[in-house]
N, C-alpha and C. Protein backbone atom coordinates (compact mmCIF):
# COMPACT_ATOMS: atom_id res chain seq x y z
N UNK A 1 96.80 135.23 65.02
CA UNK A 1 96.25 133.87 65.02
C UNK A 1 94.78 133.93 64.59
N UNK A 2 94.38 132.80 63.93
CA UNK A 2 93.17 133.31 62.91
C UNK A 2 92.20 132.52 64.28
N UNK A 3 90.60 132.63 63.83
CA UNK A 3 89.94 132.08 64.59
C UNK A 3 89.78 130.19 64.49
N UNK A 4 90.53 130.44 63.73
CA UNK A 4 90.41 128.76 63.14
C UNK A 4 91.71 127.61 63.67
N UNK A 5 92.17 128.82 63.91
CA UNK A 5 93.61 128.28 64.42
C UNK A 5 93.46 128.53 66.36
N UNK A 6 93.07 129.64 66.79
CA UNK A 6 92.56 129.37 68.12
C UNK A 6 91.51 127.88 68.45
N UNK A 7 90.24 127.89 67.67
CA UNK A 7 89.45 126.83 67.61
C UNK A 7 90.38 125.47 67.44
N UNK A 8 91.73 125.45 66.45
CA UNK A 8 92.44 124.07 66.83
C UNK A 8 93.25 123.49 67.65
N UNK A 9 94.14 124.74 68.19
CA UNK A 9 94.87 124.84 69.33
C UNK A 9 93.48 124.72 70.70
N UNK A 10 92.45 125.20 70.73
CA UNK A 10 92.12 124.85 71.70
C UNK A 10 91.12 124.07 72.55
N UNK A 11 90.97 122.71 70.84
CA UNK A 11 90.43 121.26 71.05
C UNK A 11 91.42 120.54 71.09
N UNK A 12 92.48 120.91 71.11
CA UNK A 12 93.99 119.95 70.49
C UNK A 12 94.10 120.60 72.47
N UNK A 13 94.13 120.86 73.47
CA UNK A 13 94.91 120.82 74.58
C UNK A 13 93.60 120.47 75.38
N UNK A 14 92.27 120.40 74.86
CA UNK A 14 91.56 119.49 75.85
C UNK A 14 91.60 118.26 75.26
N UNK A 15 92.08 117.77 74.21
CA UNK A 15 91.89 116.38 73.76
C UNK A 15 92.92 115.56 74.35
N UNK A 16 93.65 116.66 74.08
CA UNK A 16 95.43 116.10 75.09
C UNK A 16 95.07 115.49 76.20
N UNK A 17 94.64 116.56 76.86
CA UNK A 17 94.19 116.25 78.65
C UNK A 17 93.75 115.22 78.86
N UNK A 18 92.75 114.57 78.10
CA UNK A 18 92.39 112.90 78.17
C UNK A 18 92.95 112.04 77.15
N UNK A 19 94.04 112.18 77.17
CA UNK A 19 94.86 111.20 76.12
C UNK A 19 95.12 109.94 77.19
N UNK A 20 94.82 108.88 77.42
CA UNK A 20 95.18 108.00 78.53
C UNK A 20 96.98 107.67 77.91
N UNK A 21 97.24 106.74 78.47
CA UNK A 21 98.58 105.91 78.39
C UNK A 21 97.87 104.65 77.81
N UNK A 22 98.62 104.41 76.56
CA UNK A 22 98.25 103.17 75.66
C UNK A 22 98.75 102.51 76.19
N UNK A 23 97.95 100.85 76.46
CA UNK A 23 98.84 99.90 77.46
C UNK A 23 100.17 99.23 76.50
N UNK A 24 100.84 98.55 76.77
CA UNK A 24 101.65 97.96 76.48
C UNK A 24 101.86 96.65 76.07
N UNK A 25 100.32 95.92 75.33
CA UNK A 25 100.00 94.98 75.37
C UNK A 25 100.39 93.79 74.67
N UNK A 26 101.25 94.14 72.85
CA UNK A 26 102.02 93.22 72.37
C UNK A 26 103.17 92.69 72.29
N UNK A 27 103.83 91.74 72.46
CA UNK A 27 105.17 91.38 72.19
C UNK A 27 106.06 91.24 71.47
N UNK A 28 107.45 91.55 71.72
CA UNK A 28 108.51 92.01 70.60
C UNK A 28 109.72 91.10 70.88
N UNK A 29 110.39 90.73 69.75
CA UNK A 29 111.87 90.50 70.06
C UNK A 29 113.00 90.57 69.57
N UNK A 30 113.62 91.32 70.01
CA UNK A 30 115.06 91.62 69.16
C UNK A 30 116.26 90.80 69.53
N UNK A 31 116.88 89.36 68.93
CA UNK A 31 117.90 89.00 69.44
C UNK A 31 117.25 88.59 70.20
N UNK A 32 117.78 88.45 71.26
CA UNK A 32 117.50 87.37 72.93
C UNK A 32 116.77 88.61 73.39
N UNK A 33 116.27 89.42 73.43
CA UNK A 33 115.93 91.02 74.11
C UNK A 33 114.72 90.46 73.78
N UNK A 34 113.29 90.41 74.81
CA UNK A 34 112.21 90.31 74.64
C UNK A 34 111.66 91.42 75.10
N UNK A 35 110.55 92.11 74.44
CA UNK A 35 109.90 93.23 74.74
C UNK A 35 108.82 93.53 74.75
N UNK A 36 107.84 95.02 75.38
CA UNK A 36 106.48 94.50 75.17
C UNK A 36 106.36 96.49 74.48
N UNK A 37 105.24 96.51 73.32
CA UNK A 37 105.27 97.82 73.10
C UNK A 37 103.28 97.77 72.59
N UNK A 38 103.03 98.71 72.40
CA UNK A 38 101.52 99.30 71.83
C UNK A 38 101.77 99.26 70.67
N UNK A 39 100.72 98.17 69.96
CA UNK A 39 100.84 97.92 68.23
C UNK A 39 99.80 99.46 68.14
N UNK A 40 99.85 99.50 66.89
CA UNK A 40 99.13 100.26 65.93
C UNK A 40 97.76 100.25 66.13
N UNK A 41 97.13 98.95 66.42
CA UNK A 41 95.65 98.87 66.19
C UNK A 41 95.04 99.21 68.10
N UNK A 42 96.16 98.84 68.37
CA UNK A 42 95.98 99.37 70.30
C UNK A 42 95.98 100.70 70.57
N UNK A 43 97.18 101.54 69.69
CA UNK A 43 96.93 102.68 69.64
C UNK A 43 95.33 103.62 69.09
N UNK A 44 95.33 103.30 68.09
CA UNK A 44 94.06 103.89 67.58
C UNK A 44 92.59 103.33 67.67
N UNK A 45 92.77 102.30 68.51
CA UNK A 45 91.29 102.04 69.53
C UNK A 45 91.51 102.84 70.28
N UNK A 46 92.40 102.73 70.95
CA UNK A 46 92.27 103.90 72.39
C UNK A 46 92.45 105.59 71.67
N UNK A 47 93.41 105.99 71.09
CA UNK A 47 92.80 107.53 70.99
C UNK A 47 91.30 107.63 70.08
N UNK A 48 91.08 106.75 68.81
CA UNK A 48 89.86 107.53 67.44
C UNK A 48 88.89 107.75 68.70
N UNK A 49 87.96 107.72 69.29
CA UNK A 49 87.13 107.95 70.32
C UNK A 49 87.28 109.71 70.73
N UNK A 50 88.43 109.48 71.38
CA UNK A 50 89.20 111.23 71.99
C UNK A 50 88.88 111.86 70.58
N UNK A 51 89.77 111.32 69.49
CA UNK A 51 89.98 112.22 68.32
C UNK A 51 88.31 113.02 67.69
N UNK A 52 87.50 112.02 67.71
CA UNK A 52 86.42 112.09 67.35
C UNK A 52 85.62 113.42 68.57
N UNK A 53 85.74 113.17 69.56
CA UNK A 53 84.72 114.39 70.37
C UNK A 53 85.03 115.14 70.12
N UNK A 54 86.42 115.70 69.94
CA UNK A 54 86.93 117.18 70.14
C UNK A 54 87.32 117.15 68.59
N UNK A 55 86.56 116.68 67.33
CA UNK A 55 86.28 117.11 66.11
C UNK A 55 87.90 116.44 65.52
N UNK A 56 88.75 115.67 65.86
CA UNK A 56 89.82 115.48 64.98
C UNK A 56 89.73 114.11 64.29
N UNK A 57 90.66 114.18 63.59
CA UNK A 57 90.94 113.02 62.63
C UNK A 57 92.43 112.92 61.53
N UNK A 58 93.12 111.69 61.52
CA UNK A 58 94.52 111.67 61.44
C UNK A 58 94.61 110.96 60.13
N UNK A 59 95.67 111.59 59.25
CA UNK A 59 95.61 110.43 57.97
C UNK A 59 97.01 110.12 58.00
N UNK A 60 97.43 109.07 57.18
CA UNK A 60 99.19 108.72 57.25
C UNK A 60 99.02 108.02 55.84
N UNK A 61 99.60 109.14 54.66
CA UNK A 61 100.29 108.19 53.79
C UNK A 61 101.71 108.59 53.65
N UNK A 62 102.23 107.72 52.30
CA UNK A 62 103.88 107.88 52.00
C UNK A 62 104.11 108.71 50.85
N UNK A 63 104.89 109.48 50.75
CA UNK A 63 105.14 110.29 49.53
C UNK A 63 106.36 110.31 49.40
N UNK A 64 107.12 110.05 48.25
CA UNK A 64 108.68 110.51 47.76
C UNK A 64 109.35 111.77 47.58
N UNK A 65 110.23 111.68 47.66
CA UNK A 65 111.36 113.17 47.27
C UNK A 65 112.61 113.27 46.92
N UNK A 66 113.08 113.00 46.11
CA UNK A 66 114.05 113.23 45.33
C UNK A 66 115.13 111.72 45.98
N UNK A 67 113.94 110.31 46.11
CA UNK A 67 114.80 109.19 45.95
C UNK A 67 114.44 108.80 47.54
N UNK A 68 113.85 109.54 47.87
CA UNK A 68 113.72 109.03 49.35
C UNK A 68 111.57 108.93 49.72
N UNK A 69 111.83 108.05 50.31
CA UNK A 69 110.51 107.84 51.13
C UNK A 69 110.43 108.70 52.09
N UNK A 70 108.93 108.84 52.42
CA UNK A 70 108.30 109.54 53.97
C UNK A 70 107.35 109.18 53.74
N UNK A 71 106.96 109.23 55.12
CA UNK A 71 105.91 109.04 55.78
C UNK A 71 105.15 109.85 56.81
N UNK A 72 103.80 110.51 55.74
CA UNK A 72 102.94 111.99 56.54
C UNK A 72 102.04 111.99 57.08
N UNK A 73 102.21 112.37 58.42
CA UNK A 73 101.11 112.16 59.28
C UNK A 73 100.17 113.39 58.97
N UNK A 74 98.98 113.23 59.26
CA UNK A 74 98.18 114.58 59.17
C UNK A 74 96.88 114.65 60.18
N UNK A 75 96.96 116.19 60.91
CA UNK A 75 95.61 116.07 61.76
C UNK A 75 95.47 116.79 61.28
N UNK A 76 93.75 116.70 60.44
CA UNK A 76 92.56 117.69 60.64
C UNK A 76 91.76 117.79 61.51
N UNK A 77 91.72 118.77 61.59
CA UNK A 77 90.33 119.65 62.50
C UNK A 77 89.10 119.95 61.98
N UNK A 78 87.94 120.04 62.53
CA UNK A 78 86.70 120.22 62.33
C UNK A 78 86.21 122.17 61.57
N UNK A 79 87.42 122.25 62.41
CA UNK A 79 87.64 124.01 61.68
C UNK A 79 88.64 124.34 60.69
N UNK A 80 89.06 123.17 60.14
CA UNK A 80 89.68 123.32 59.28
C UNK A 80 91.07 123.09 58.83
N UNK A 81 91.61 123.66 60.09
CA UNK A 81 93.02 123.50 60.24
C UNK A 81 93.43 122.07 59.90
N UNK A 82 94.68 122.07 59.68
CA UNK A 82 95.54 121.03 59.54
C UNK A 82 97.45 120.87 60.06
N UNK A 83 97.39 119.96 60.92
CA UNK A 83 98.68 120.02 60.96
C UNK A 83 99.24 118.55 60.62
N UNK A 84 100.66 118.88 59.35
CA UNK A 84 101.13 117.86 59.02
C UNK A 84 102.75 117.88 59.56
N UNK A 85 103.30 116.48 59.02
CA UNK A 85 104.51 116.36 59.52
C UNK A 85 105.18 115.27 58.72
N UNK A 86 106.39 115.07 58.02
CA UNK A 86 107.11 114.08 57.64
C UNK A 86 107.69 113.33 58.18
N UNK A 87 108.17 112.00 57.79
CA UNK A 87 109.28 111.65 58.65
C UNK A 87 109.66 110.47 57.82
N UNK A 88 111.21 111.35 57.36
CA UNK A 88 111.83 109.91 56.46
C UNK A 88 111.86 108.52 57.09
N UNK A 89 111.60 107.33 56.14
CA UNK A 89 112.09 106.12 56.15
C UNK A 89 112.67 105.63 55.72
N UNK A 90 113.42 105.57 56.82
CA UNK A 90 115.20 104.81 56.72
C UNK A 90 115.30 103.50 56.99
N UNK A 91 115.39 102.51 55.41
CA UNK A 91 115.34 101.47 55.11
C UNK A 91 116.08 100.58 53.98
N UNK A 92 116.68 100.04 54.44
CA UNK A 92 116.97 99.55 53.02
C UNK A 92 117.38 98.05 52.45
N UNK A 93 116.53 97.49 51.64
CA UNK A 93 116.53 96.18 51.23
C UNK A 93 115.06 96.07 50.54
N UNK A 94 114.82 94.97 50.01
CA UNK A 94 114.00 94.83 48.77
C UNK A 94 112.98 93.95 49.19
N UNK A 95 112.87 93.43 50.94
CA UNK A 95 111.48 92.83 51.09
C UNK A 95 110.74 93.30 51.39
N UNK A 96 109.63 93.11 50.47
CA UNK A 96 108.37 93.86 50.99
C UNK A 96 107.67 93.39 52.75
N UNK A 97 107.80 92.14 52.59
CA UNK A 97 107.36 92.34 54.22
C UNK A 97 107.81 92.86 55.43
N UNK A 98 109.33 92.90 55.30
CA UNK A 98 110.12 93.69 56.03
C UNK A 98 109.65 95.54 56.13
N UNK A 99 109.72 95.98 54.36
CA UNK A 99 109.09 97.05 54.59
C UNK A 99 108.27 97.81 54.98
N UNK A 100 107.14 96.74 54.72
CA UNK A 100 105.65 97.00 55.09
C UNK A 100 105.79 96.82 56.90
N UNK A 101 106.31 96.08 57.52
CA UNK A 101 106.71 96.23 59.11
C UNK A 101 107.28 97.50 59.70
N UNK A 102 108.31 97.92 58.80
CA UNK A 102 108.74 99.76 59.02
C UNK A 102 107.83 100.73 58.99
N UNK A 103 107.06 100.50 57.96
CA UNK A 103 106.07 101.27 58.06
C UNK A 103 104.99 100.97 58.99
N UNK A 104 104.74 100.53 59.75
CA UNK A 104 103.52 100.41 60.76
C UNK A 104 104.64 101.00 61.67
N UNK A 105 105.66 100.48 62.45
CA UNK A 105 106.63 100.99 63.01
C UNK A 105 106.30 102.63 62.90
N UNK A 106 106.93 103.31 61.95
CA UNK A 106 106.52 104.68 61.71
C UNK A 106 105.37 105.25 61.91
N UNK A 107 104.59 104.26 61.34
CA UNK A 107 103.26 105.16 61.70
C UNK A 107 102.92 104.89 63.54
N UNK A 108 103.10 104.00 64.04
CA UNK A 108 103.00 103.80 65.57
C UNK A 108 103.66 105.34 66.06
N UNK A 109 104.80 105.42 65.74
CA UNK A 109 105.84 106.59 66.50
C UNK A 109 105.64 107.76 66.08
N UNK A 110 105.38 108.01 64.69
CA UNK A 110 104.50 109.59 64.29
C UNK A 110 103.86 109.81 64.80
N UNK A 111 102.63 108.55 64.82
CA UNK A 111 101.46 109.15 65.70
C UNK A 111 101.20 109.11 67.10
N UNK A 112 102.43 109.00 67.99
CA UNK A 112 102.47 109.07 69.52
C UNK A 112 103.07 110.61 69.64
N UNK A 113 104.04 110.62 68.35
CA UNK A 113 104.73 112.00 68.59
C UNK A 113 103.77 113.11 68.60
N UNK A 114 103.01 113.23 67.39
CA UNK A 114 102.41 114.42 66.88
C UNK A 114 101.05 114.26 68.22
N UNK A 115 100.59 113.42 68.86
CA UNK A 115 99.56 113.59 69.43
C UNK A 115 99.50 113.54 71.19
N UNK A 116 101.42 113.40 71.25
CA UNK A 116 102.03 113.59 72.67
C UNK A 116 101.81 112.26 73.99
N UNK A 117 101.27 111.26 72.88
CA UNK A 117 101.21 109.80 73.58
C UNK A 117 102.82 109.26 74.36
N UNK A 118 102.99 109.50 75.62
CA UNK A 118 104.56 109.33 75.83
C UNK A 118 104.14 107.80 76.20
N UNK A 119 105.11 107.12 75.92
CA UNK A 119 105.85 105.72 76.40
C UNK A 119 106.73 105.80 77.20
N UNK A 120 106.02 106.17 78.06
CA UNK A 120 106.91 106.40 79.41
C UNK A 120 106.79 105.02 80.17
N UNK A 121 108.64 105.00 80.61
CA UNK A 121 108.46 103.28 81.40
C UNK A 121 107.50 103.22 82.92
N UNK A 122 107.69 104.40 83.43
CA UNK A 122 107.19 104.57 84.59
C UNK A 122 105.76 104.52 84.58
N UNK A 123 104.52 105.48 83.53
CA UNK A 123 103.75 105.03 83.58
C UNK A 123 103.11 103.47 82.56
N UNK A 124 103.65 102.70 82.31
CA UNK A 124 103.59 101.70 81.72
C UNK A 124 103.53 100.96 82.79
N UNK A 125 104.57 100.85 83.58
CA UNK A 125 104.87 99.85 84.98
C UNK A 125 103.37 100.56 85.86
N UNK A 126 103.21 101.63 85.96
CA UNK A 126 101.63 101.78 87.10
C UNK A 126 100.45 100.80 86.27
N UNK A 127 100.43 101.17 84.51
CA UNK A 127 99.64 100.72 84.18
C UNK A 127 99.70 99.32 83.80
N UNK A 128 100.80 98.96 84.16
CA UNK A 128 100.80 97.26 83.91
C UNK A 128 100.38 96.51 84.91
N UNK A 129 100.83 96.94 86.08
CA UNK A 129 100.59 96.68 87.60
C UNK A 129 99.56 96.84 88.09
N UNK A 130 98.55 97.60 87.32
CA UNK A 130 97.18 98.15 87.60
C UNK A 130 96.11 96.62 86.89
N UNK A 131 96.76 96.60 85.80
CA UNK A 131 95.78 95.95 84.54
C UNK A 131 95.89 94.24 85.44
N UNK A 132 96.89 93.76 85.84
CA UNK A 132 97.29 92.32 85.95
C UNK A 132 96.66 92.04 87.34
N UNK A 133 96.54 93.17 88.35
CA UNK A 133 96.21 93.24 89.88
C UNK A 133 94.42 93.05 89.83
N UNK A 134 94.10 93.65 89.03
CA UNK A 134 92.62 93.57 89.15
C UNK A 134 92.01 94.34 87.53
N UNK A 135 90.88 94.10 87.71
CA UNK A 135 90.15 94.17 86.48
C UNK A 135 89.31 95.79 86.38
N UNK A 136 89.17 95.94 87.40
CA UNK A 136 88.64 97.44 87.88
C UNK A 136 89.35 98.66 88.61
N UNK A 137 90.09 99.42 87.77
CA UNK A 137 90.96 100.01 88.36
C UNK A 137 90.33 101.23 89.85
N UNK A 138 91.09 100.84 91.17
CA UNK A 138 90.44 102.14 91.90
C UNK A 138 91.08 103.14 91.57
N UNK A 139 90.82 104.54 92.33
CA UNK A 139 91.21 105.70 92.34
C UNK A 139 92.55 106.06 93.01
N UNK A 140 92.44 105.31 94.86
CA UNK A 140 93.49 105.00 95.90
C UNK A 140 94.66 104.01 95.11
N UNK A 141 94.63 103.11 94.41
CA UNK A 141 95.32 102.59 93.92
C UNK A 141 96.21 102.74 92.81
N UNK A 142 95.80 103.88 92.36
CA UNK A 142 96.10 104.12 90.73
C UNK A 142 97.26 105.91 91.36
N UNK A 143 96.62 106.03 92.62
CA UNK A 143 97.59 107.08 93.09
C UNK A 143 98.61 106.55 94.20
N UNK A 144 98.63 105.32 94.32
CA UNK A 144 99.56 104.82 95.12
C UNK A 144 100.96 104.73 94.30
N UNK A 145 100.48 103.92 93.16
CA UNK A 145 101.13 103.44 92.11
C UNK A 145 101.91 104.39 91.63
N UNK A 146 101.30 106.12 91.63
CA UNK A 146 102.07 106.88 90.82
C UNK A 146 103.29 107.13 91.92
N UNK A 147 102.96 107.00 93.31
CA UNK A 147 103.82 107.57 94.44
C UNK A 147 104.55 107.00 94.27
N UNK A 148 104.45 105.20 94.14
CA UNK A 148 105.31 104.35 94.50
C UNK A 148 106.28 104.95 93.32
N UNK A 149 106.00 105.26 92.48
CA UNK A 149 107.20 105.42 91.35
C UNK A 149 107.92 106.93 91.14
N UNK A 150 107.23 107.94 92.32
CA UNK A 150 107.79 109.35 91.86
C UNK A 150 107.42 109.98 93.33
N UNK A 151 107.46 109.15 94.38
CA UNK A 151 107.30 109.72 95.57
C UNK A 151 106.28 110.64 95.89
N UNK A 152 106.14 111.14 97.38
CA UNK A 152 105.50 112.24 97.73
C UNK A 152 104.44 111.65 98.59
N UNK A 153 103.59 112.65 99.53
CA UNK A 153 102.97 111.92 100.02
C UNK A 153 101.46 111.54 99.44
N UNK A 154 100.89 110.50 100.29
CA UNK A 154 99.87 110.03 99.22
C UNK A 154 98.57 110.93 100.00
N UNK A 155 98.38 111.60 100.90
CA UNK A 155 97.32 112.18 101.56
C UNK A 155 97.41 113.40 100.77
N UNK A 156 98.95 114.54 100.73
CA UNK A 156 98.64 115.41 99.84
C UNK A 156 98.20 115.60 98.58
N UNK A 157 99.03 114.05 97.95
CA UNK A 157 98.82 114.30 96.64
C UNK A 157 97.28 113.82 96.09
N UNK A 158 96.88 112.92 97.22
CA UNK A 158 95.48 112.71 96.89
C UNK A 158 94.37 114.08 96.45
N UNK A 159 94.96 114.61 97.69
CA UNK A 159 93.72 115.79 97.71
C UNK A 159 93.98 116.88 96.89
N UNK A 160 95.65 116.86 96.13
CA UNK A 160 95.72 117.76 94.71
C UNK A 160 95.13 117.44 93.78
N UNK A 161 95.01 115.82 93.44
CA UNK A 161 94.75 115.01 92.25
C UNK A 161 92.77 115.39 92.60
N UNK A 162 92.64 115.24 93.53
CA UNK A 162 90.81 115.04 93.62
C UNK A 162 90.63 116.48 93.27
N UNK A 163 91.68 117.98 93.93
CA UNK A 163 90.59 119.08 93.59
C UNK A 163 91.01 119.32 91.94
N UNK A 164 91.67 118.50 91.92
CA UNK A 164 92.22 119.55 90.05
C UNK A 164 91.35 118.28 89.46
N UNK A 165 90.97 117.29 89.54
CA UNK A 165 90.02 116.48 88.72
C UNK A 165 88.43 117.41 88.89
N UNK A 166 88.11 118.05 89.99
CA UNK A 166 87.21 118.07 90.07
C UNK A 166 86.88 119.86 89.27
N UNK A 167 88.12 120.49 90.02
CA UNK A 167 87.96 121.51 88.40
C UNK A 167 88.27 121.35 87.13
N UNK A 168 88.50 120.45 87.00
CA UNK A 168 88.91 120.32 85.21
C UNK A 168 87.67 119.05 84.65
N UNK A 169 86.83 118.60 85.89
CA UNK A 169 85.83 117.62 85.25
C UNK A 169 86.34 116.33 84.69
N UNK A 170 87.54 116.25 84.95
CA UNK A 170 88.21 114.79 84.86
C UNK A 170 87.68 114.01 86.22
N UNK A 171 88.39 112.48 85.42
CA UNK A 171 88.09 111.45 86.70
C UNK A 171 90.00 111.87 87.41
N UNK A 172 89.38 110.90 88.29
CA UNK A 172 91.47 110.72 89.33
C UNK A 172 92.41 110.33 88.41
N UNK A 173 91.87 109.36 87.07
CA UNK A 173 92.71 108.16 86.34
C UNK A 173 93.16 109.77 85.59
N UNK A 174 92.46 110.13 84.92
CA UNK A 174 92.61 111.10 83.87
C UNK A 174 93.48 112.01 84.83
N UNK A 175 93.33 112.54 85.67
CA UNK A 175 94.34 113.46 86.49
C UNK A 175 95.93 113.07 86.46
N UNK A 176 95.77 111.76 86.40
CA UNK A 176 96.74 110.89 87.22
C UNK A 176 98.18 110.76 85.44
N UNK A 177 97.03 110.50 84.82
CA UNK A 177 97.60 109.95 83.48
C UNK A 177 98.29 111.31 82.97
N UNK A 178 97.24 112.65 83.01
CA UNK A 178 97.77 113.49 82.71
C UNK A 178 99.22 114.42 83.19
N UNK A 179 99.50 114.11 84.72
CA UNK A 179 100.70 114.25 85.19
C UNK A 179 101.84 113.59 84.86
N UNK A 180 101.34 111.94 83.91
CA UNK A 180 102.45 111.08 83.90
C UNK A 180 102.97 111.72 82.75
N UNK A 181 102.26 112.53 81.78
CA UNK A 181 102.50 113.13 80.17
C UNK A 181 104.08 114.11 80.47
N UNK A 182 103.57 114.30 81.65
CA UNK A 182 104.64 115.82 82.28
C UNK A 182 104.75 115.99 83.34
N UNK A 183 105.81 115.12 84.13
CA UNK A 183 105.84 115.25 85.64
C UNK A 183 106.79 116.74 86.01
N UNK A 184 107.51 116.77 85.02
CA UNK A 184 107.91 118.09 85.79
C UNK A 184 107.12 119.39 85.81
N UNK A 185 105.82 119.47 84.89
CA UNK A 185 104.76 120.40 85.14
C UNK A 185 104.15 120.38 86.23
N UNK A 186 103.49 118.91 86.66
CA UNK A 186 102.88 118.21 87.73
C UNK A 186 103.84 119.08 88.95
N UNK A 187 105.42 118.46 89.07
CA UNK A 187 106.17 118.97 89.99
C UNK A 187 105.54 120.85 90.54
N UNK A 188 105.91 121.32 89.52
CA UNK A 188 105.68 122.70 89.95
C UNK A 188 104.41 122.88 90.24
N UNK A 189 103.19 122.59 89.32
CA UNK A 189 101.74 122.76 89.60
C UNK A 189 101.64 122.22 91.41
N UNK A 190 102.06 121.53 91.70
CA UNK A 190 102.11 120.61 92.96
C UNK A 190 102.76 121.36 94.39
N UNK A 191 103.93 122.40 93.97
CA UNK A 191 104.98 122.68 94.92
C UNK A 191 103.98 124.14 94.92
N UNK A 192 103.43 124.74 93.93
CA UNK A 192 102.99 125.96 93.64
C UNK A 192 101.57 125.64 94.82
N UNK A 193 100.81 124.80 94.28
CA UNK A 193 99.25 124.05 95.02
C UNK A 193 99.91 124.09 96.82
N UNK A 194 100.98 123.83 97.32
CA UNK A 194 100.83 123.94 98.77
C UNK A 194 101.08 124.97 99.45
N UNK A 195 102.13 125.38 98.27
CA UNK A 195 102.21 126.96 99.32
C UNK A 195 101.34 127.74 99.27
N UNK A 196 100.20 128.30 98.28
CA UNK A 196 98.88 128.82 98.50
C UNK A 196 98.51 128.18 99.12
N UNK A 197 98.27 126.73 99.53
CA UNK A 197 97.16 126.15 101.03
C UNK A 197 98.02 126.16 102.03
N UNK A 198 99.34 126.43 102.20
CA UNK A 198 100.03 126.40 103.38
C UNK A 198 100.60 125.01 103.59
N UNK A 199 100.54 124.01 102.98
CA UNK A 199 100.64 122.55 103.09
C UNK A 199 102.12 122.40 103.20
């Protein structure tokens, strides 16, 4: 592994670490099915900020291949590196506004994939329930929320969430968000955290 490639792998897993949960703020409808998802421009207010400290930056155009469309996401790094990715678009009909809608579509979902943004229902529902309840999110509240939806108790898990924020220099939210990315890591990090304290 070159030094350039350590240097990207290892702004790419602290950038991760504060990736929040994009809220869920526009509306959709399919048929009678009403829905709510993170447009494009919600997405990339909330990560370009992250992308920017820890030196990254994302491009998305379309390129052809033998009759078919894609659509390439790309992160550069400040050291150089680059990681890209395709992803056909599967479409077919002759309106352009229709098309041009697929493609934001795509680019929304490339760029949650490649940068590990989950749309998870569970944390969507903490963070919806958070956003509508009050305007200032607390700390006690934002770990209630995760219990209410994945159990456990809230005294232990408080005092896991406060010491691993406080070694990793995160806030509680950022602790909190980062478990929702990967609860079954959380799980073990968690079951592992009591039996060294005896808990």
């Amino acid at each position: 592994m070159t030094k350039e490639h350590q240097e990207f792998i290892k702004d790419f897993v602290a950038m991760q670490a504060e990736m929040p949960v994009v809220f869920k703020a526009a509306q959709g409808q399919a048929g009678n099915h009403k829905f709510k998802y993170a447009d494009l421009n919600e997405i990339v207010t909330t990560i370009r900020p992250i992308l920017a400290k820890y030196g990254f930056a994302f491009m998305q155009h379309l390129e052809t291949s033998n009759g078919d469309t894609y659509l390439r996401t790309e992160l550069h790094h400040k050291s150089g590196q680059c990681f890209s990715a395709p992803v056909l678009i599967e479409f077919k009909g002759e309106n352009i506004k229709l098309f041009g809608a697929s493609i934001t579509y795509y680019r929304r979902y490339a760029l949650q994939a490649m940068l590990g943004i989950v749309a998870d229902d569970d944390a969507d529902a903490i963070q919806d329930t958070i956003k509508k309840s009050s305007p200032k999110v607390n700390d006690d509240d934002y770990i209630k929320k995760f219990i209410e939806h994945n159990g456990g108790d809230f005294g232990l898990i408080k005092e896991f969430f406060t010491r691993k924020a406080k070694y990793n220099q995160w806030t509680i939210i950022e602790t909190v968000n980062h478990a929702l990315d990967d609860l079954a890591a959380f799980d073990k990090e968690f079951n592992i955290w009591k039996t060294q304290n005896g808990k």
